[in-house]
PDB file of N, CA and C in Angstrom:
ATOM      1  N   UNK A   1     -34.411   2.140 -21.006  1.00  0.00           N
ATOM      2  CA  UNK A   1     -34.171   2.958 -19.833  1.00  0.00           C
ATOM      3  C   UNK A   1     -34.804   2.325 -18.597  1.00  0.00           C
ATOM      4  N   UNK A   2     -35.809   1.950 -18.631  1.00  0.00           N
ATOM      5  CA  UNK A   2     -37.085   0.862 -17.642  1.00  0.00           C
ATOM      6  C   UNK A   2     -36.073   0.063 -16.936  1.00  0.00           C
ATOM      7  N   UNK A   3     -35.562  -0.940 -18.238  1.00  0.00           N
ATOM      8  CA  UNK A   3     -34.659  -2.163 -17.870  1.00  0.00           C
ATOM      9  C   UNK A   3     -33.496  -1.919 -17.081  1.00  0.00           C
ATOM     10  N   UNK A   4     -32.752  -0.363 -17.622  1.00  0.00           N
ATOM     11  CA  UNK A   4     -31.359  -0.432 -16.541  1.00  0.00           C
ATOM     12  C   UNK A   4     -31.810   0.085 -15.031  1.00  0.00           C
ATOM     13  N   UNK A   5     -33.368   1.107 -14.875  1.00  0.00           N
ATOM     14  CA  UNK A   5     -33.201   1.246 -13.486  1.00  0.00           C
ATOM     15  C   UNK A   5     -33.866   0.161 -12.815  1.00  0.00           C
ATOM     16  N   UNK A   6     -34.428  -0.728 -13.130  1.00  0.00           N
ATOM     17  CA  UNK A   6     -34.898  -2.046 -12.422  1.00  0.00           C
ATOM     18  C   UNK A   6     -33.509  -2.815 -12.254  1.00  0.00           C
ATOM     19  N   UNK A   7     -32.889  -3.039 -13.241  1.00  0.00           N
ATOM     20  CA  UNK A   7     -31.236  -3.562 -13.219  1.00  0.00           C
ATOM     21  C   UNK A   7     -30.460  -2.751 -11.437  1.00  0.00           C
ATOM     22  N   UNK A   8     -30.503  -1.899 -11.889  1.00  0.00           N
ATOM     23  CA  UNK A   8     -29.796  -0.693 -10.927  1.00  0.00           C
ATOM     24  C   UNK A   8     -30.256  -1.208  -9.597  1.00  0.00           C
ATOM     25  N   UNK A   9     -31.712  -1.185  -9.440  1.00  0.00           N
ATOM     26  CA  UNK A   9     -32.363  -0.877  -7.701  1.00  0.00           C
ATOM     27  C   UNK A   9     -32.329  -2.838  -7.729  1.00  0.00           C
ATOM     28  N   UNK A  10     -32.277  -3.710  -8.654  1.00  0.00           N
ATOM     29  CA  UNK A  10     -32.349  -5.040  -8.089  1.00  0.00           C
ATOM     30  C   UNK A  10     -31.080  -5.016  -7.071  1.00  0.00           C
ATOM     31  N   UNK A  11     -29.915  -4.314  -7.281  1.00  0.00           N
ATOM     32  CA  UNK A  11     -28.932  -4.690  -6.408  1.00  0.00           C
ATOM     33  C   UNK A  11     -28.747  -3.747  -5.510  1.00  0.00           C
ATOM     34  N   UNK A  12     -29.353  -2.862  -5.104  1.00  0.00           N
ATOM     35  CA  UNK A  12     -29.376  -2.029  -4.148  1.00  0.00           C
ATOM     36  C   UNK A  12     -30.002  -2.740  -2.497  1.00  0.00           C
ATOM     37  N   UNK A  13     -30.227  -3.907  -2.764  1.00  0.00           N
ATOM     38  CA  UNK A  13     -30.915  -4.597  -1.728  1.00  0.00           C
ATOM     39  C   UNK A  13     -30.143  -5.318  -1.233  1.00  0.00           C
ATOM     40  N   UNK A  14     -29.310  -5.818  -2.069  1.00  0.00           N
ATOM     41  CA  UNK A  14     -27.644  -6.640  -1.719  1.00  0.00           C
ATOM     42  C   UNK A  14     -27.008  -6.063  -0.804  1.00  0.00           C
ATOM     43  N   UNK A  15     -26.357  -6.472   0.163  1.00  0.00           N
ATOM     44  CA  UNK A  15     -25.397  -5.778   1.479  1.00  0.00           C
ATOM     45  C   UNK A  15     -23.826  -6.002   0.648  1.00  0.00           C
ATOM     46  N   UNK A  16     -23.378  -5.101   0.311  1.00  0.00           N
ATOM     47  CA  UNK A  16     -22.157  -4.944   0.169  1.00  0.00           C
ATOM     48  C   UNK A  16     -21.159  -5.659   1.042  1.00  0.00           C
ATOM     49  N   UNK A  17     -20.315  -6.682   0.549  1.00  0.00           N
ATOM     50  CA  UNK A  17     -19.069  -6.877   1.631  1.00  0.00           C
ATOM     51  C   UNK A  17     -17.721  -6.796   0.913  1.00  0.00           C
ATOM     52  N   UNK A  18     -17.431  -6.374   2.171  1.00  0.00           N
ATOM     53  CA  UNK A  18     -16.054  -5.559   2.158  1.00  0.00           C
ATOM     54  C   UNK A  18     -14.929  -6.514   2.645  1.00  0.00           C
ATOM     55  N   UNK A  19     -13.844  -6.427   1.937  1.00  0.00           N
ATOM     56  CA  UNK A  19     -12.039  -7.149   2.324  1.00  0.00           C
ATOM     57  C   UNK A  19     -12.069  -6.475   3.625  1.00  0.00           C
ATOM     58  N   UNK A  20     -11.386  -7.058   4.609  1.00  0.00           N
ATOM     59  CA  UNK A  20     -11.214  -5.868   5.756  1.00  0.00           C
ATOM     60  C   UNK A  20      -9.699  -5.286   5.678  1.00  0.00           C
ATOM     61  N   UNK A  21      -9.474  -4.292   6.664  1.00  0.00           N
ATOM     62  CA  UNK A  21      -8.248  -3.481   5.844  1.00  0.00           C
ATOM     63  C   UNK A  21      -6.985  -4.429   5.978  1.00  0.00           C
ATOM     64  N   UNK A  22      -6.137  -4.050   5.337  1.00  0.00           N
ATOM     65  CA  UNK A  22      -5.084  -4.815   4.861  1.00  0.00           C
ATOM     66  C   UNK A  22      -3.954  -5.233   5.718  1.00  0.00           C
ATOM     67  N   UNK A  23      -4.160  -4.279   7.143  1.00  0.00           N
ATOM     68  CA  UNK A  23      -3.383  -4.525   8.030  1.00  0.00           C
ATOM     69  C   UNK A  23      -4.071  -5.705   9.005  1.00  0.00           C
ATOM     70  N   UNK A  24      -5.436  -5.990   8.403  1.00  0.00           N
ATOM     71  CA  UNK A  24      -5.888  -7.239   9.583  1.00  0.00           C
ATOM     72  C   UNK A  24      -5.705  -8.595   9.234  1.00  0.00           C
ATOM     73  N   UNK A  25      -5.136  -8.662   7.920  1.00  0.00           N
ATOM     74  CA  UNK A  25      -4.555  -9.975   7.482  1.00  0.00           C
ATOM     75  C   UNK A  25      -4.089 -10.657   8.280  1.00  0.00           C
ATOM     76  N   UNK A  26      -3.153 -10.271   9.147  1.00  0.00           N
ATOM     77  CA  UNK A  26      -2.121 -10.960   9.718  1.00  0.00           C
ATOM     78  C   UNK A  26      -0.395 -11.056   8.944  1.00  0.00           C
ATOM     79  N   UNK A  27      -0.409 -10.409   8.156  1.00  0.00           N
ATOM     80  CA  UNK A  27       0.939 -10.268   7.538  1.00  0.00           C
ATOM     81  C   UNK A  27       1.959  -9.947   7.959  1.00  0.00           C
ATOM     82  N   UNK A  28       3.295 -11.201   8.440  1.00  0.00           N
ATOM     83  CA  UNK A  28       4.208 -10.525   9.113  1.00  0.00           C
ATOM     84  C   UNK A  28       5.247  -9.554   8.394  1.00  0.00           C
ATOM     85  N   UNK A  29       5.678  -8.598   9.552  1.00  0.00           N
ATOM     86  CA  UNK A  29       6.595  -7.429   8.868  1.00  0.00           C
ATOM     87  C   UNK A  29       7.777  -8.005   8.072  1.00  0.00           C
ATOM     88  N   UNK A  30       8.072  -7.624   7.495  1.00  0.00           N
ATOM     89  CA  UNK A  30       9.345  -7.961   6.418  1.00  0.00           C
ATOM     90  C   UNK A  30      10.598  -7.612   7.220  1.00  0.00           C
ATOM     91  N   UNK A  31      11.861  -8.605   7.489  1.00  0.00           N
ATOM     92  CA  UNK A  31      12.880  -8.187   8.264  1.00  0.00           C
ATOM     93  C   UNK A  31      13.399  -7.753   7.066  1.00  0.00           C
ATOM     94  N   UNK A  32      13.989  -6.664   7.446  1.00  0.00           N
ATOM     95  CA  UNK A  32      14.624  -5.617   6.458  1.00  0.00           C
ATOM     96  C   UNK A  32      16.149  -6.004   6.545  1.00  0.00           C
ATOM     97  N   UNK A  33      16.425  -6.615   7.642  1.00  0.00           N
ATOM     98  CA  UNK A  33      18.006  -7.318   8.009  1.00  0.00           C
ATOM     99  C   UNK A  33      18.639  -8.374   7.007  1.00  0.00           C
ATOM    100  N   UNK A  34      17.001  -9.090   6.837  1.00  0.00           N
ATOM    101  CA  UNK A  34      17.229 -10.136   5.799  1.00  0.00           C
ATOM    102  C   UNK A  34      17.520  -9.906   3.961  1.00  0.00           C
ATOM    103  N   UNK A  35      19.275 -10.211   3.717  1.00  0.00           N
ATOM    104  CA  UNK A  35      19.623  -9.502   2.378  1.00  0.00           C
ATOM    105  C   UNK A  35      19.087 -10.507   1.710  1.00  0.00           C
ATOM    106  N   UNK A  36      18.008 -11.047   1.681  1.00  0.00           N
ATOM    107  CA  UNK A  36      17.693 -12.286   0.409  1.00  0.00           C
ATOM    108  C   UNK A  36      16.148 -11.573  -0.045  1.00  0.00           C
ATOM    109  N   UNK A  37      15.889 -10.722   0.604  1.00  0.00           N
ATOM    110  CA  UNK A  37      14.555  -9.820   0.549  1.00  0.00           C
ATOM    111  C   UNK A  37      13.110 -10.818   1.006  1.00  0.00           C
ATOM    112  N   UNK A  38      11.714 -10.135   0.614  1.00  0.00           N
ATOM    113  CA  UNK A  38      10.760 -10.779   1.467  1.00  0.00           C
ATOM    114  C   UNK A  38      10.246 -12.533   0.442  1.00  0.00           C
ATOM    115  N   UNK A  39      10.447 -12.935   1.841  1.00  0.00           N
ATOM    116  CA  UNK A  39       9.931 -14.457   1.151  1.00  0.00           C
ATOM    117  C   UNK A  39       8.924 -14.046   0.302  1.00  0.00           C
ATOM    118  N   UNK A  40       8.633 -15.614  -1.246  1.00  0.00           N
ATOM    119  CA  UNK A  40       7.652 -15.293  -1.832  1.00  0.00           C
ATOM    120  C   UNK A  40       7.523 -14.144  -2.711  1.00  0.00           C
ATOM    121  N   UNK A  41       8.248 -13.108  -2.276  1.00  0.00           N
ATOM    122  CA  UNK A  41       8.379 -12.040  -2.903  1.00  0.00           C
ATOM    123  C   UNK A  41       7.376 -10.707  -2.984  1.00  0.00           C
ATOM    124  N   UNK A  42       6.806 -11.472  -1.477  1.00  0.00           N
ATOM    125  CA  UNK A  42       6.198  -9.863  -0.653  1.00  0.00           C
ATOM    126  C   UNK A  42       6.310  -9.817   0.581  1.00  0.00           C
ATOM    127  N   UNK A  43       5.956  -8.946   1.256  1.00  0.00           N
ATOM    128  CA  UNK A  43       6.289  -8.432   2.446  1.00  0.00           C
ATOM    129  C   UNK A  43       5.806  -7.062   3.287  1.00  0.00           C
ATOM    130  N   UNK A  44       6.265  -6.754   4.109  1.00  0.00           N
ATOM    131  CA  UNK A  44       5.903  -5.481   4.801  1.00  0.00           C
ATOM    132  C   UNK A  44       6.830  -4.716   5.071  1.00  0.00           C
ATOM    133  N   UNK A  45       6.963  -3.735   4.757  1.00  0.00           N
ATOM    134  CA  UNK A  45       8.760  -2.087   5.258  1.00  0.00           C
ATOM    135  C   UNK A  45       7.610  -1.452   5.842  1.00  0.00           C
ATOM    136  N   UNK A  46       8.538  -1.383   7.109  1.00  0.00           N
ATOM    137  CA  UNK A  46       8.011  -0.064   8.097  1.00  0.00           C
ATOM    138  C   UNK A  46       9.166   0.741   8.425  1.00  0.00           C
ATOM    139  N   UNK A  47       8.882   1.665   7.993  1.00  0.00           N
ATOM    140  CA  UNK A  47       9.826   3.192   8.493  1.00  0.00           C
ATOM    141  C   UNK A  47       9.642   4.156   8.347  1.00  0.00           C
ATOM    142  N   UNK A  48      10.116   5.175   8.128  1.00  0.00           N
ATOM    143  CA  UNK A  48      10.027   6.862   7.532  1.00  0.00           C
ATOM    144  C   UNK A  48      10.409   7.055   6.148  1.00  0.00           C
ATOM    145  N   UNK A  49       9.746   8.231   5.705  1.00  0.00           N
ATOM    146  CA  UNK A  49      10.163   8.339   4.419  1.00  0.00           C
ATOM    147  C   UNK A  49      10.839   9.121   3.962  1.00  0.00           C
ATOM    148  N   UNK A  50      11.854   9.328   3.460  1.00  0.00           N
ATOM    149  CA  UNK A  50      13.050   9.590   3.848  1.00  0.00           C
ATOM    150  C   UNK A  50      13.053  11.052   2.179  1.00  0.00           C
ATOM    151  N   UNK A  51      12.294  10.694   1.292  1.00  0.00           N
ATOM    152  CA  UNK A  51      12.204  10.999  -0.069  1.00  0.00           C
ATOM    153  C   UNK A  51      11.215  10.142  -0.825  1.00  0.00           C
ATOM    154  N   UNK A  52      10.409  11.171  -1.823  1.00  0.00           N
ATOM    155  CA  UNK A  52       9.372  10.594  -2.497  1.00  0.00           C
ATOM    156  C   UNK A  52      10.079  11.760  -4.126  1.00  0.00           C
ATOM    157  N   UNK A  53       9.671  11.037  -4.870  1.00  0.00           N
ATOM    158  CA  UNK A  53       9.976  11.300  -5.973  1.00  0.00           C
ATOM    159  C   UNK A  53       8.469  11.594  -6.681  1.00  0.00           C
ATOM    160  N   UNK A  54       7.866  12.556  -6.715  1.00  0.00           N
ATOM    161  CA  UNK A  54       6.058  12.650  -6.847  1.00  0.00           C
ATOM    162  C   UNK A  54       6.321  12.308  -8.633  1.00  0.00           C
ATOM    163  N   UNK A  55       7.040  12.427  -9.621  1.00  0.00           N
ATOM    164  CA  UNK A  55       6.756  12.455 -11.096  1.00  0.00           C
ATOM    165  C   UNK A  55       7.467  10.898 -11.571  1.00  0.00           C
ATOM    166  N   UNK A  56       8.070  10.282 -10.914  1.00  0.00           N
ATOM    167  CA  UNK A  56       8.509   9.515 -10.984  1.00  0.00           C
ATOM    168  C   UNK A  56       7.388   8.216 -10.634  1.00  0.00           C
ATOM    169  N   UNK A  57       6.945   8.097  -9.048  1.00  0.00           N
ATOM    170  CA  UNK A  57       6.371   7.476  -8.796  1.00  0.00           C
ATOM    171  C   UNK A  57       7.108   6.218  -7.551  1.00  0.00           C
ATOM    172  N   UNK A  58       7.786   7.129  -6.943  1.00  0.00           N
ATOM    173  CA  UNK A  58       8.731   6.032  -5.858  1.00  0.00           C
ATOM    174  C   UNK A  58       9.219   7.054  -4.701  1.00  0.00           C
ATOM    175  N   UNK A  59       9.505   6.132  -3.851  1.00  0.00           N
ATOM    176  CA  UNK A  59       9.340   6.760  -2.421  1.00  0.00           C
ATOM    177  C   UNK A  59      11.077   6.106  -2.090  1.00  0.00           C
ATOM    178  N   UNK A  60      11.269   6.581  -1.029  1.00  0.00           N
ATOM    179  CA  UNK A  60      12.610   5.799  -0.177  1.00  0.00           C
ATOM    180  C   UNK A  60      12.115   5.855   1.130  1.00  0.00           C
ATOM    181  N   UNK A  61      11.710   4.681   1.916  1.00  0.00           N
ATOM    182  CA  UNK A  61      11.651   4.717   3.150  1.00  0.00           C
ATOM    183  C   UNK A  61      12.772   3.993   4.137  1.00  0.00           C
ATOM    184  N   UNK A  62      13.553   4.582   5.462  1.00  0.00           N
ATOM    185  CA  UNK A  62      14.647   4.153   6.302  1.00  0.00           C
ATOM    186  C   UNK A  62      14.165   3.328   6.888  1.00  0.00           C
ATOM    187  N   UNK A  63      14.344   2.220   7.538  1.00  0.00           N
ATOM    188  CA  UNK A  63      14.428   1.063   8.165  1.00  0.00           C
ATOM    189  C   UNK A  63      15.444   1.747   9.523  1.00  0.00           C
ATOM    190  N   UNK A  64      15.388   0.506  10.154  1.00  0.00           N
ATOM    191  CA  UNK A  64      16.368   0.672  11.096  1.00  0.00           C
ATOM    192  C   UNK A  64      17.445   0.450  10.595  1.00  0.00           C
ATOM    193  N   UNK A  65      17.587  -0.404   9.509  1.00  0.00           N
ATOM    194  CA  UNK A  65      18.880  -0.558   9.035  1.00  0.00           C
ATOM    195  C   UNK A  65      19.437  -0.380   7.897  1.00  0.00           C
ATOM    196  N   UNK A  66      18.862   0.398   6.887  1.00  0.00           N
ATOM    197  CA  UNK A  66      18.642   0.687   5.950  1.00  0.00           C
ATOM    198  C   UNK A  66      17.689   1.119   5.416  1.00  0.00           C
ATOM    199  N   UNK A  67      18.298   1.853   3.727  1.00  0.00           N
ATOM    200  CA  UNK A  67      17.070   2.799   3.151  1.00  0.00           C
ATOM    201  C   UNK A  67      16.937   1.811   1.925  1.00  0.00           C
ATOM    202  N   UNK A  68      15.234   1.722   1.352  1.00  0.00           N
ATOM    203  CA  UNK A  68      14.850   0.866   0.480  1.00  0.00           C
ATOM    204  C   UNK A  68      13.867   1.546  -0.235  1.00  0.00           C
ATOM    205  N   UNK A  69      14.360   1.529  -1.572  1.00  0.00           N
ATOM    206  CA  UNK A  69      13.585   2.209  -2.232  1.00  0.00           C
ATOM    207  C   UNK A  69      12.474   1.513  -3.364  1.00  0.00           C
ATOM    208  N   UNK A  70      11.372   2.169  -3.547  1.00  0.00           N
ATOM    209  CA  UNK A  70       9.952   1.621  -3.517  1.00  0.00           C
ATOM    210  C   UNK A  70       9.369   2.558  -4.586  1.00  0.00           C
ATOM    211  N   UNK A  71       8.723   1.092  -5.043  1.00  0.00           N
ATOM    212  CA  UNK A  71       7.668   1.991  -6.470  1.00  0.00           C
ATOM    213  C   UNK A  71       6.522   2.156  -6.540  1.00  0.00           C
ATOM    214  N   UNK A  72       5.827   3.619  -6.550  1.00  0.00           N
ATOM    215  CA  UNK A  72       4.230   3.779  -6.201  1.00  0.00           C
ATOM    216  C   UNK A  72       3.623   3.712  -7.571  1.00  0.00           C
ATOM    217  N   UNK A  73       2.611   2.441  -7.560  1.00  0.00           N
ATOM    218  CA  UNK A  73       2.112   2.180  -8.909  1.00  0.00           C
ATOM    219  C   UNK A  73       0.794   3.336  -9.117  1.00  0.00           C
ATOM    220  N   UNK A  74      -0.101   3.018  -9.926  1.00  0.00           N
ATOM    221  CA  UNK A  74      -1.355   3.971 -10.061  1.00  0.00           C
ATOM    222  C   UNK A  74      -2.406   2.988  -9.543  1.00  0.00           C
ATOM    223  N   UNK A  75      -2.408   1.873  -9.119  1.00  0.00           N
ATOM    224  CA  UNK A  75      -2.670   0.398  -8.064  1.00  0.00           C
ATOM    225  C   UNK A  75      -2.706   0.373  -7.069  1.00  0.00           C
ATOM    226  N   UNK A  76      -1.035   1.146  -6.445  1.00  0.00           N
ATOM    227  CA  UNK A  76      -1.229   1.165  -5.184  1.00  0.00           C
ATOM    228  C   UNK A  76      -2.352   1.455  -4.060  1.00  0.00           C
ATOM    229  N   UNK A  77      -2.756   1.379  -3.431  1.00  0.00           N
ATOM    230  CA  UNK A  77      -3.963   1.761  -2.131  1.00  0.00           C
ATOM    231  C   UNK A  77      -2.831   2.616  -0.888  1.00  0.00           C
ATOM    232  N   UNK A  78      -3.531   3.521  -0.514  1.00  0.00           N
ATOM    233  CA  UNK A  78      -2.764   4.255  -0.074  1.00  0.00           C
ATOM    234  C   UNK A  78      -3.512   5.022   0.852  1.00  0.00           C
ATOM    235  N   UNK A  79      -3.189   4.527   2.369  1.00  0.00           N
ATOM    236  CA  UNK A  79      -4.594   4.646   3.581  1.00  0.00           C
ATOM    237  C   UNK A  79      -3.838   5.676   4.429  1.00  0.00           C
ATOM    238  N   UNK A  80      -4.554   6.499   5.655  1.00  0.00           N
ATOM    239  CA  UNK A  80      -4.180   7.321   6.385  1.00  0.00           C
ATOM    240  C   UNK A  80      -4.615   6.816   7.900  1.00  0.00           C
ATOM    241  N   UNK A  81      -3.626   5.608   8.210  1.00  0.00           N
ATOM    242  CA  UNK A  81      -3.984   4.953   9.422  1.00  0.00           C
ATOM    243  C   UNK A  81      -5.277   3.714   9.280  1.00  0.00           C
ATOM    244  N   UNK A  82      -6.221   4.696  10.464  1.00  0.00           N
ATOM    245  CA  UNK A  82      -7.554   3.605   9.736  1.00  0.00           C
ATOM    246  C   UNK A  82      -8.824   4.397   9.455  1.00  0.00           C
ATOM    247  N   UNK A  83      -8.492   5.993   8.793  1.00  0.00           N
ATOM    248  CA  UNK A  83      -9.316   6.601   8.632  1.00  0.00           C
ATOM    249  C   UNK A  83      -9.684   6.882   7.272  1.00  0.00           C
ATOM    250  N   UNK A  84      -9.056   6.339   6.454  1.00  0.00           N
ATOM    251  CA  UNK A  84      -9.436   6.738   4.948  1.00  0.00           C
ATOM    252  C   UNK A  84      -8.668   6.684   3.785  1.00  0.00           C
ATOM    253  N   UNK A  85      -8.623   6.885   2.738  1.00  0.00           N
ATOM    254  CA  UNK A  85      -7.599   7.080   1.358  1.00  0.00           C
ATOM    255  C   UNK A  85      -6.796   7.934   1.765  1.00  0.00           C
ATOM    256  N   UNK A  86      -5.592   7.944   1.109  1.00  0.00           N
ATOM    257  CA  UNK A  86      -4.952   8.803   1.014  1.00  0.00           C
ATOM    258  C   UNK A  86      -4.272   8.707  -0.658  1.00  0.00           C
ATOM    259  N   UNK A  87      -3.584   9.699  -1.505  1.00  0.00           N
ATOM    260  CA  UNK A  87      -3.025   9.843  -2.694  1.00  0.00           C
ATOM    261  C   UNK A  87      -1.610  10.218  -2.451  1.00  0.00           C
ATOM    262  N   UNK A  88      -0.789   9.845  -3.946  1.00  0.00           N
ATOM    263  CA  UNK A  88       0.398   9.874  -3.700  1.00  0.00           C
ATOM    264  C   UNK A  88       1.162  11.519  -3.045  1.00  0.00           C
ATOM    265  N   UNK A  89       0.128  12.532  -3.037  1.00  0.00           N
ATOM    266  CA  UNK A  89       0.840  13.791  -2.753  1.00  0.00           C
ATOM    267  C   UNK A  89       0.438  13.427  -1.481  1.00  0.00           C
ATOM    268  N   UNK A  90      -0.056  12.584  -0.850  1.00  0.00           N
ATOM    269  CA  UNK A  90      -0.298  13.012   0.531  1.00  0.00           C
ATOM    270  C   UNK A  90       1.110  12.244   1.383  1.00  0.00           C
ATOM    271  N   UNK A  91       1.771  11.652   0.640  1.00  0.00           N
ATOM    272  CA  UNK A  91       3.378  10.947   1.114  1.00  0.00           C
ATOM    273  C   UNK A  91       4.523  11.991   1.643  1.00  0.00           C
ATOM    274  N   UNK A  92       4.802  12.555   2.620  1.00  0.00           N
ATOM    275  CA  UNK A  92       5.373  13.464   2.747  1.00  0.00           C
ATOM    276  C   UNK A  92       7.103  12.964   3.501  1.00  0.00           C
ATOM    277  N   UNK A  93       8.314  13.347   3.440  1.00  0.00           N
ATOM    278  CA  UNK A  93       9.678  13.101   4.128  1.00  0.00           C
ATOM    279  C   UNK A  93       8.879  13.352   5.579  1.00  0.00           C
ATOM    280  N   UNK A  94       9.245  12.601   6.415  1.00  0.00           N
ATOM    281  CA  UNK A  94       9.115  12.371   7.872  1.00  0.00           C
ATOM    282  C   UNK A  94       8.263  11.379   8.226  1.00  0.00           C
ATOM    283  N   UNK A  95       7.346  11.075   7.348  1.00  0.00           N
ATOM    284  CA  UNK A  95       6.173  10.399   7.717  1.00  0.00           C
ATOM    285  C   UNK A  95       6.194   8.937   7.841  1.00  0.00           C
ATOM    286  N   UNK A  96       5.842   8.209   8.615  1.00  0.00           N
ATOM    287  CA  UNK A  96       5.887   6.816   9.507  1.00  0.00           C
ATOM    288  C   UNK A  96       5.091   5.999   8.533  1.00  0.00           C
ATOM    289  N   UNK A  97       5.934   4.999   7.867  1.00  0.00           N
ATOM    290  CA  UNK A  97       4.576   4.359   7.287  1.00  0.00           C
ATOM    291  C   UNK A  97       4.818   2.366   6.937  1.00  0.00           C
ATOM    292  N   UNK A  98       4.199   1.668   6.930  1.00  0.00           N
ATOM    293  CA  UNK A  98       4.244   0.745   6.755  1.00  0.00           C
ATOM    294  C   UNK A  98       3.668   0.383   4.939  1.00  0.00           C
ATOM    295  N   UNK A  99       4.094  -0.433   4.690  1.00  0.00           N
ATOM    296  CA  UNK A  99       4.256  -0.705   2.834  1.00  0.00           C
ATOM    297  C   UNK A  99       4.088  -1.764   3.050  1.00  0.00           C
ATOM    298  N   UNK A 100       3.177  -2.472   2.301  1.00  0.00           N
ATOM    299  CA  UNK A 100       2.938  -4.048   1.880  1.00  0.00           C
ATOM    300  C   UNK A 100       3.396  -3.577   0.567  1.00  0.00           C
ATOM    301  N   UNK A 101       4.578  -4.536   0.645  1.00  0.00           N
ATOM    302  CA  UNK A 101       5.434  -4.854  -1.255  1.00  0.00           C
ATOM    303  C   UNK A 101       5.146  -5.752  -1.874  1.00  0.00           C
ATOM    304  N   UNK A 102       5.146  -6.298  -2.888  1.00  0.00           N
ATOM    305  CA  UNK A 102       5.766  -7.344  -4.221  1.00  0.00           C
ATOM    306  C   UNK A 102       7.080  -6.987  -4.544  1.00  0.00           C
ATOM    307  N   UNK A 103       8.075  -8.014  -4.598  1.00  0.00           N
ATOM    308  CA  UNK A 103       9.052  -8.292  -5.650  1.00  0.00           C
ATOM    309  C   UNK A 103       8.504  -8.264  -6.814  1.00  0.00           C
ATOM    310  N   UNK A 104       8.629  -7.570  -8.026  1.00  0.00           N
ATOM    311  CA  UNK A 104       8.459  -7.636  -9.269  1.00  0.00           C
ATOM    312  C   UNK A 104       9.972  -7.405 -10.238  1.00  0.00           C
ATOM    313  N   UNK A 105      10.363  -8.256 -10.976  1.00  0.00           N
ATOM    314  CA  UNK A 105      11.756  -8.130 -11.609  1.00  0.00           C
ATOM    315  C   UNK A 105      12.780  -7.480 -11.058  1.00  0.00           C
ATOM    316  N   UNK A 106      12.612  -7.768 -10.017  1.00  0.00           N
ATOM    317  CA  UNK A 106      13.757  -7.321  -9.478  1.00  0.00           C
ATOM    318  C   UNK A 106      13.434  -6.277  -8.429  1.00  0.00           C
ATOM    319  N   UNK A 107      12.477  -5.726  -8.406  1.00  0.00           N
ATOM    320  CA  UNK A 107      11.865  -4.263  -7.615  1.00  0.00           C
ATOM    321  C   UNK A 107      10.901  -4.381  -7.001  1.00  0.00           C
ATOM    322  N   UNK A 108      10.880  -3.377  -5.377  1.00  0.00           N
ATOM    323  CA  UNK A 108       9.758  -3.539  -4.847  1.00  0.00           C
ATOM    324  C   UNK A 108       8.862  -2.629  -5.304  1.00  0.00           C
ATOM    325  N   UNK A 109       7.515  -3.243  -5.489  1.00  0.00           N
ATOM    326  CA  UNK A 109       6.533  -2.332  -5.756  1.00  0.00           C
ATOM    327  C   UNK A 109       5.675  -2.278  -4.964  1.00  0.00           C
ATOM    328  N   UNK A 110       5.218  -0.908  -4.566  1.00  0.00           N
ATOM    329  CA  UNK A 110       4.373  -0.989  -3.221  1.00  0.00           C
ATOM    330  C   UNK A 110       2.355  -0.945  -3.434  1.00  0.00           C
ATOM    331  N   UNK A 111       2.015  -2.418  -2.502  1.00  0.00           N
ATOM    332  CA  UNK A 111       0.834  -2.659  -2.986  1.00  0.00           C
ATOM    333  C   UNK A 111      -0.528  -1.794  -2.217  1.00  0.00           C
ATOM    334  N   UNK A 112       0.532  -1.694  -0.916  1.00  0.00           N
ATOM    335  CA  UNK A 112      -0.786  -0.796  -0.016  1.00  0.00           C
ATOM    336  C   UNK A 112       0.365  -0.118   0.413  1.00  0.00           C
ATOM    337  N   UNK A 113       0.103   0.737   1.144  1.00  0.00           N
ATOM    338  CA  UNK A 113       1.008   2.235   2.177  1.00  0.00           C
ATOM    339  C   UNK A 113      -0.060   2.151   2.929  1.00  0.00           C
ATOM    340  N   UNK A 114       0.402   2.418   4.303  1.00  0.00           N
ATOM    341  CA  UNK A 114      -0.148   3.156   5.311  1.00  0.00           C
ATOM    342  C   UNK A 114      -0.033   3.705   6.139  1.00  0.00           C
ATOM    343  N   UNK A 115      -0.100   5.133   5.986  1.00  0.00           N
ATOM    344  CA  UNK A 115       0.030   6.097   6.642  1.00  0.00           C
ATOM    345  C   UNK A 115       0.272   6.340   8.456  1.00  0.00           C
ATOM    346  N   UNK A 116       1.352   6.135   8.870  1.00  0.00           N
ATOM    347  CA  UNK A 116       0.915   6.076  10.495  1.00  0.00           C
ATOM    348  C   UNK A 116       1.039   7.394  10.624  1.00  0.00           C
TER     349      UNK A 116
END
């Protein structure tokens, strides 16, 4: 018991660092125009959400030029602007949001959401 709280408080002295959020990458938006989908096989969809499927686990968000539909893993990260987490019930029809995807077999799967 000695050993794990000396274990414990040795790293409490360590400064934590943090990824910064996912939108400061620099990642350009995914043209949604483009039918060959996102280079590499990720990308960024920004639009509204048009339908979420909560038991399923997939969303449909509109583009300007189309609707693309998207798979919310139990992975996904899922932010409310730049204020915090958000969960898959918090995905609501109307809501503005930008998606960092993967191509996976064929499907986008969405790696972050964020909530505008």
């Amino acid at each position: 018991m000695l050993v794990a709280m000396a274990a414990l408080t040795a790293f409490a002295a360590v400064p934590a660092l943090a990824d910064p959020p996912p939108w400061a990458h620099g990642l350009g938006v995914y043209n949604t125009d483009d039918e060959q989908g996102p280079a590499s096989g990720r990308g960024v969809i920004a639009g509204s959400i048009v339908g979420v499927d909560y038991s399923d686990g997939a969303m449909v968000v509109a583009t300007k030029s189309r609707r693309v539909q998207i798979q919310v893993t139990p992975s996904t990260s899922i932010f409310f602007g730049n204020h915090g987490y958000a969960t898959l019930s918090d995905l609501a029809r109307g809501s503005r949001v930008e998606v960092f995807v993967s191509q996976i077999d064929g499907r986008l799967v969405a790696q972050i959401i964020r909530i505008k």
